[in-house]
C-alpha atoms as a PDB file:
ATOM      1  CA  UNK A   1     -42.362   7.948-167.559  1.00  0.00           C
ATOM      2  CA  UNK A   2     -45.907   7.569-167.036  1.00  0.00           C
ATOM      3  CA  UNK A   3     -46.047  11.645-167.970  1.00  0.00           C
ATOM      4  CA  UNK A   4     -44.429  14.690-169.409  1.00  0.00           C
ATOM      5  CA  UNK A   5     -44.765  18.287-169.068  1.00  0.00           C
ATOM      6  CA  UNK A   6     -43.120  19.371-172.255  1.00  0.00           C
ATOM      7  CA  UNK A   7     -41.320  22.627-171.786  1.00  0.00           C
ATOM      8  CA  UNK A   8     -39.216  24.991-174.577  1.00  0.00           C
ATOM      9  CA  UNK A   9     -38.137  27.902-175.838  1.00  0.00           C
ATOM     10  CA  UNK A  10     -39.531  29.921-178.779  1.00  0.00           C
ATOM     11  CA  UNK A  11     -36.659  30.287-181.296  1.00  0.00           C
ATOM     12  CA  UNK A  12     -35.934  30.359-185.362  1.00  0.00           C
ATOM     13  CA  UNK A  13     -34.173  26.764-186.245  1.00  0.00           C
ATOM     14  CA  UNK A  14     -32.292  26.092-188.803  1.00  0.00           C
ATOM     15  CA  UNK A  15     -33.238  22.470-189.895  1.00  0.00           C
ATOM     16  CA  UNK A  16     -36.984  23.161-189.494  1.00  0.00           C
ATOM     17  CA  UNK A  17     -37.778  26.938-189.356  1.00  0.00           C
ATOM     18  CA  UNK A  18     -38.699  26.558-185.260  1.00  0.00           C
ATOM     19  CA  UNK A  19     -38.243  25.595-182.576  1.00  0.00           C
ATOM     20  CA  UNK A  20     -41.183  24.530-180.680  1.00  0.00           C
ATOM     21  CA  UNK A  21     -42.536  22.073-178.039  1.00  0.00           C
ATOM     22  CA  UNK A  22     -43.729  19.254-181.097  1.00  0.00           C
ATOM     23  CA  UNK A  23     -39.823  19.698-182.208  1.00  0.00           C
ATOM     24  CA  UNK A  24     -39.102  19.314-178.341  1.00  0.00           C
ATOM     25  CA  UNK A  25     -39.457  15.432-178.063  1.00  0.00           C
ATOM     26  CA  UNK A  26     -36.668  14.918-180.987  1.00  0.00           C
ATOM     27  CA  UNK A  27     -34.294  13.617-177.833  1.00  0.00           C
ATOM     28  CA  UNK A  28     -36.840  10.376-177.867  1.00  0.00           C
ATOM     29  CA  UNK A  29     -35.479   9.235-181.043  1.00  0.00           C
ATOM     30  CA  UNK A  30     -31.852   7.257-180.969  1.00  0.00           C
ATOM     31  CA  UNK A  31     -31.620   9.143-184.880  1.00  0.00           C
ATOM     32  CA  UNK A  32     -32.361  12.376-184.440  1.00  0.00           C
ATOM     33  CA  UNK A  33     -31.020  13.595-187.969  1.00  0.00           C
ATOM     34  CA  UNK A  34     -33.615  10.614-189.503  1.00  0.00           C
ATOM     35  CA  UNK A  35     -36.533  13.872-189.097  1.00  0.00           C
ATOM     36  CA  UNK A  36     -34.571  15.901-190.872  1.00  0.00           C
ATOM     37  CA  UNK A  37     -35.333  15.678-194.263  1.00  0.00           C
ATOM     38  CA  UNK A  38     -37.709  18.076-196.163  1.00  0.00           C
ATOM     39  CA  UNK A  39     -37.667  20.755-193.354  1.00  0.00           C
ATOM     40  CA  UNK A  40     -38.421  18.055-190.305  1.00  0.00           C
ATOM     41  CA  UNK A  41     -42.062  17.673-191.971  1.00  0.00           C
ATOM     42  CA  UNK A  42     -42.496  14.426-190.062  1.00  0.00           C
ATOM     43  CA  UNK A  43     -41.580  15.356-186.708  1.00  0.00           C
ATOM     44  CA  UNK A  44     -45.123  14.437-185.263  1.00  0.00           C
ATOM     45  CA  UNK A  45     -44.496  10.883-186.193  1.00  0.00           C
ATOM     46  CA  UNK A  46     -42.420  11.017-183.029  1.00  0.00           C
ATOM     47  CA  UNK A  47     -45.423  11.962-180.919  1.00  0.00           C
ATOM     48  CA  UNK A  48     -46.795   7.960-181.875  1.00  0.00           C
ATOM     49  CA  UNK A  49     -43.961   6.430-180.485  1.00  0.00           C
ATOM     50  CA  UNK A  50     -44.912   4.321-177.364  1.00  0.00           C
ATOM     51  CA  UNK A  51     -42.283   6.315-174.708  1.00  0.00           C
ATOM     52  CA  UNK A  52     -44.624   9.324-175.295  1.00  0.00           C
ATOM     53  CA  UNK A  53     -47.955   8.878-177.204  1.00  0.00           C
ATOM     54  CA  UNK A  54     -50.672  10.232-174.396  1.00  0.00           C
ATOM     55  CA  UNK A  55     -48.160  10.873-171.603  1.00  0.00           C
ATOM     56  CA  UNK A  56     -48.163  14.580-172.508  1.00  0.00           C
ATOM     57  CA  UNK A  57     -50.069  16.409-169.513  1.00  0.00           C
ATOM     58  CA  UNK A  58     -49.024  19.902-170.744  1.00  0.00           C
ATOM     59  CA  UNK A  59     -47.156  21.857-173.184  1.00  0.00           C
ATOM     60  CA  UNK A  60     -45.137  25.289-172.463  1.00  0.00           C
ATOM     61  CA  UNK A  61     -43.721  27.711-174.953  1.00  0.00           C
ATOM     62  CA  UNK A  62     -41.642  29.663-173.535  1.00  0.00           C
ATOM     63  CA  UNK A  63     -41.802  33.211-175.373  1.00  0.00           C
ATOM     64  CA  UNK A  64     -39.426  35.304-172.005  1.00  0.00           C
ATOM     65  CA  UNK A  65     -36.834  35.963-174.967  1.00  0.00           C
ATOM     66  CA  UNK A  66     -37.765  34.498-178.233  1.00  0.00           C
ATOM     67  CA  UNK A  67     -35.327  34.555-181.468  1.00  0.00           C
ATOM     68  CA  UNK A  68     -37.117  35.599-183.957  1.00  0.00           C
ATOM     69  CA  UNK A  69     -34.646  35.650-186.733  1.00  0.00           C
ATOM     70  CA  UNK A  70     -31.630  33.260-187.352  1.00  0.00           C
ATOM     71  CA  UNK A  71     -29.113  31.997-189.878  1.00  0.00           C
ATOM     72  CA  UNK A  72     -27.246  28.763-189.303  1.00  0.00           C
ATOM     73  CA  UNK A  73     -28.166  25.661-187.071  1.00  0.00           C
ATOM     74  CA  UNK A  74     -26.253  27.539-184.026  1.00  0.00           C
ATOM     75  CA  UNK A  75     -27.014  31.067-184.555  1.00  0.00           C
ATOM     76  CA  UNK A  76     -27.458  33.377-182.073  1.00  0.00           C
ATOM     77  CA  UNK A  77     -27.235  37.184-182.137  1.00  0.00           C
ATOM     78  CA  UNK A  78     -29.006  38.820-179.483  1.00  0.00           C
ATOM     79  CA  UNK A  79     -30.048  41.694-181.894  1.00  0.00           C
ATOM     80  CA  UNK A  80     -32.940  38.991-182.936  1.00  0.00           C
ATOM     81  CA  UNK A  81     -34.723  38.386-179.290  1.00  0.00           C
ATOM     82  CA  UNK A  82     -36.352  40.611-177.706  1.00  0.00           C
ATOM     83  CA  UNK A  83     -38.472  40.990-174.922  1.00  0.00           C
ATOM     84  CA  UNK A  84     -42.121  39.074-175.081  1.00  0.00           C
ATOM     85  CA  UNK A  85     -42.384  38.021-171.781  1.00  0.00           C
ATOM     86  CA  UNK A  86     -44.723  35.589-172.139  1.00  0.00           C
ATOM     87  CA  UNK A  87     -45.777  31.589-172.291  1.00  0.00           C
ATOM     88  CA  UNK A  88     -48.056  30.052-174.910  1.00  0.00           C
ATOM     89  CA  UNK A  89     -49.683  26.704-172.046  1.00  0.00           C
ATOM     90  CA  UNK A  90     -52.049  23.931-173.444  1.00  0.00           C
ATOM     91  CA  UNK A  91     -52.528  20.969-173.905  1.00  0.00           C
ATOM     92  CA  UNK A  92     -52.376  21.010-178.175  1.00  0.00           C
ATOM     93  CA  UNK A  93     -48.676  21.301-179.075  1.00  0.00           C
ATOM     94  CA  UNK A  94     -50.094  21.912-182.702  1.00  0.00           C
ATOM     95  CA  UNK A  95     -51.732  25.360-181.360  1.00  0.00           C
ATOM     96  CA  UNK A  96     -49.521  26.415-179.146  1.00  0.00           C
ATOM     97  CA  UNK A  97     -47.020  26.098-182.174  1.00  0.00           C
ATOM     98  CA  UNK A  98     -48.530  27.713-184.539  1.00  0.00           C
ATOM     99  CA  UNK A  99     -49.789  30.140-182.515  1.00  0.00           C
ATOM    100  CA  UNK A 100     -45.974  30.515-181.322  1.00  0.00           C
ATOM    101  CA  UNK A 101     -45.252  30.574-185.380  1.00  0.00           C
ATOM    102  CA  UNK A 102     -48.051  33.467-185.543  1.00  0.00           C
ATOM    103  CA  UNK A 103     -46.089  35.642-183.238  1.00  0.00           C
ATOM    104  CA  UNK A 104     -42.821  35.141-184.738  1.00  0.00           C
ATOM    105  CA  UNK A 105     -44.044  36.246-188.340  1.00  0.00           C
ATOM    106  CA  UNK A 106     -45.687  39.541-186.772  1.00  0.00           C
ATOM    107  CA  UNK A 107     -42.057  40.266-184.844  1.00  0.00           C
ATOM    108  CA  UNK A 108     -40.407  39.643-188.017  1.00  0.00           C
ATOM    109  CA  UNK A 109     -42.803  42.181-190.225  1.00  0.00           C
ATOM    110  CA  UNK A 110     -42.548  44.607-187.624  1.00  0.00           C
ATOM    111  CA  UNK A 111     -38.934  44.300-187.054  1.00  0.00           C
ATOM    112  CA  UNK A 112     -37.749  44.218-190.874  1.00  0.00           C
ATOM    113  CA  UNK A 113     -40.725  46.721-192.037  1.00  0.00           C
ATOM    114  CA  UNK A 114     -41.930  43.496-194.762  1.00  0.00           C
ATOM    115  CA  UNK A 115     -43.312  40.343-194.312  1.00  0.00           C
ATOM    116  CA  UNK A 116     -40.364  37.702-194.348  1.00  0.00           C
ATOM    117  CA  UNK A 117     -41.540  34.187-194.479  1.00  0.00           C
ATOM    118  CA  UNK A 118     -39.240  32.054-191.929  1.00  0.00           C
ATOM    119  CA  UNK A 119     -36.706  29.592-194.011  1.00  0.00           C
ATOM    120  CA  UNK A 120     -37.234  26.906-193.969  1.00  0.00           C
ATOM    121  CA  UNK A 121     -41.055  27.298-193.685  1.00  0.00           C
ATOM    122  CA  UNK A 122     -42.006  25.369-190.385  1.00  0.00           C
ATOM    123  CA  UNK A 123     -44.129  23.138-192.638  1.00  0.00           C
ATOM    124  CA  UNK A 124     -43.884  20.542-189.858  1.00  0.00           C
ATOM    125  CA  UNK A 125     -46.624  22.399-187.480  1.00  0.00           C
ATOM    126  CA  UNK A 126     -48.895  22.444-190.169  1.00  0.00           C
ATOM    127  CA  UNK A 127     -48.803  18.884-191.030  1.00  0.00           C
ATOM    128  CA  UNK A 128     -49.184  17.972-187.394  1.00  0.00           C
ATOM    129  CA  UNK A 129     -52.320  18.906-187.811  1.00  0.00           C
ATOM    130  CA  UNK A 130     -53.453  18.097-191.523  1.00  0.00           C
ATOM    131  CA  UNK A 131     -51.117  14.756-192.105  1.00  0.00           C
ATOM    132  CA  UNK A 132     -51.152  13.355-188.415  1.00  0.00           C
ATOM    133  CA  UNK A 133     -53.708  15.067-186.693  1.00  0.00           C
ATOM    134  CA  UNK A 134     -51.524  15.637-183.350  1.00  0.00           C
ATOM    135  CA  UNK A 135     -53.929  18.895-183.270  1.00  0.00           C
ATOM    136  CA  UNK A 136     -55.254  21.653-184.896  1.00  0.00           C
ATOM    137  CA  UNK A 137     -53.188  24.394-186.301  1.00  0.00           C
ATOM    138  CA  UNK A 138     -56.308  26.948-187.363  1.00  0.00           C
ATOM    139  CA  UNK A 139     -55.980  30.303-185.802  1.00  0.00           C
ATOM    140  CA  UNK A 140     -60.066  30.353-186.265  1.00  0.00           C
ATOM    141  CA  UNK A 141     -60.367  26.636-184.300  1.00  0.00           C
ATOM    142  CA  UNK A 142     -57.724  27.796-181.293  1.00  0.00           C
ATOM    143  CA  UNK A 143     -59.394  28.957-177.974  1.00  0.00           C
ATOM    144  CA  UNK A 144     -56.819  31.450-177.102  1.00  0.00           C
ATOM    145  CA  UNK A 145     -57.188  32.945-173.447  1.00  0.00           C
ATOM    146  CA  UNK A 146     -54.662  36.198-173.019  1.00  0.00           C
ATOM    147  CA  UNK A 147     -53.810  36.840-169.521  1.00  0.00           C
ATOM    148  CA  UNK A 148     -51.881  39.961-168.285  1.00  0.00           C
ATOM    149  CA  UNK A 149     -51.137  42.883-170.134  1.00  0.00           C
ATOM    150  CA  UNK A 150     -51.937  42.938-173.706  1.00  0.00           C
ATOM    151  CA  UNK A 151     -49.280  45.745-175.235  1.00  0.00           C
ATOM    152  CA  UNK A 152     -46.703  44.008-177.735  1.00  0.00           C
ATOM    153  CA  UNK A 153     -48.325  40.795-177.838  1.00  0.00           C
ATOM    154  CA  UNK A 154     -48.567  40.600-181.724  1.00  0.00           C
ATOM    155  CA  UNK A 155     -51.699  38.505-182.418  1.00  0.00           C
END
């Protein structure tokens, strides 16, 4: 491919606390379970390898239905999604994850009245940014642009 529009949905994971679009390109690796240690951390590694590094014209989060909570590698209860209606677009997969991560954390406070840290953290975001500098994961260094209606949007 000469590029990629990297598309996915906005869930909890098990093996690396989300699911996001740097997560996304996991299916270019013939060992998937080799990124799975300590939470996924190096996941961004797989944004070097040759099939993809700078073929990524644009990244989509998909937030229609998110899952904000989840327990197990194939959980799904539909008492944990809700309703966002939205899509995170750019070209940083670092920011649009983390900002993704940002939205999930607010859901989660509101829904469980606390603040409940996802497990595993989704520690592999933030190194994107500080270990392999895919992007930047600093809510203060993200031009966000909100379009559309701005009730329930969390951030």
């Amino acid at each position: 491919a000469t590029a990629l529009i990297n598309v996915r949905p906005l869930r909890t994971h098990h093996w690396s606390g989300v699911g996001t679009v740097i997560k996304n390109y996991i299916m270019f690796v013939k060992n998937p379970s080799s990124h799975h240690p300590d939470t996924c951390a190096d996941l961004a590694t797989i944004w070097k390898l040759p099939l993809v590094q700078g073929k990524t014209r644009l990244n989509i989060l998909v937030l229609f239905t998110p899952l904000f909570h989840g327990i197990g590698p194939h959980h799904f209860n539909s008492k944990y999604i809700w309703a966002y209606k939205g899509l995170l677009v750019g070209l940083d997969p670092v920011a649009i994850d983390s900002t993704g991560v940002r939205i999930l954390l607010a859901k989660r406070k509101e829904f469980f009245g606390e603040v409940r840290p996802l497990n595993p953290p989704p520690k592999h975001v933030f190194l994107a940014d500080t270990r392999y500098h895919l992007g930047t994961a600093d809510p203060e260094k993200i031009e966000l642009i909100k379009i559309g209606w701005k009730d329930g949007i969390l951030i």
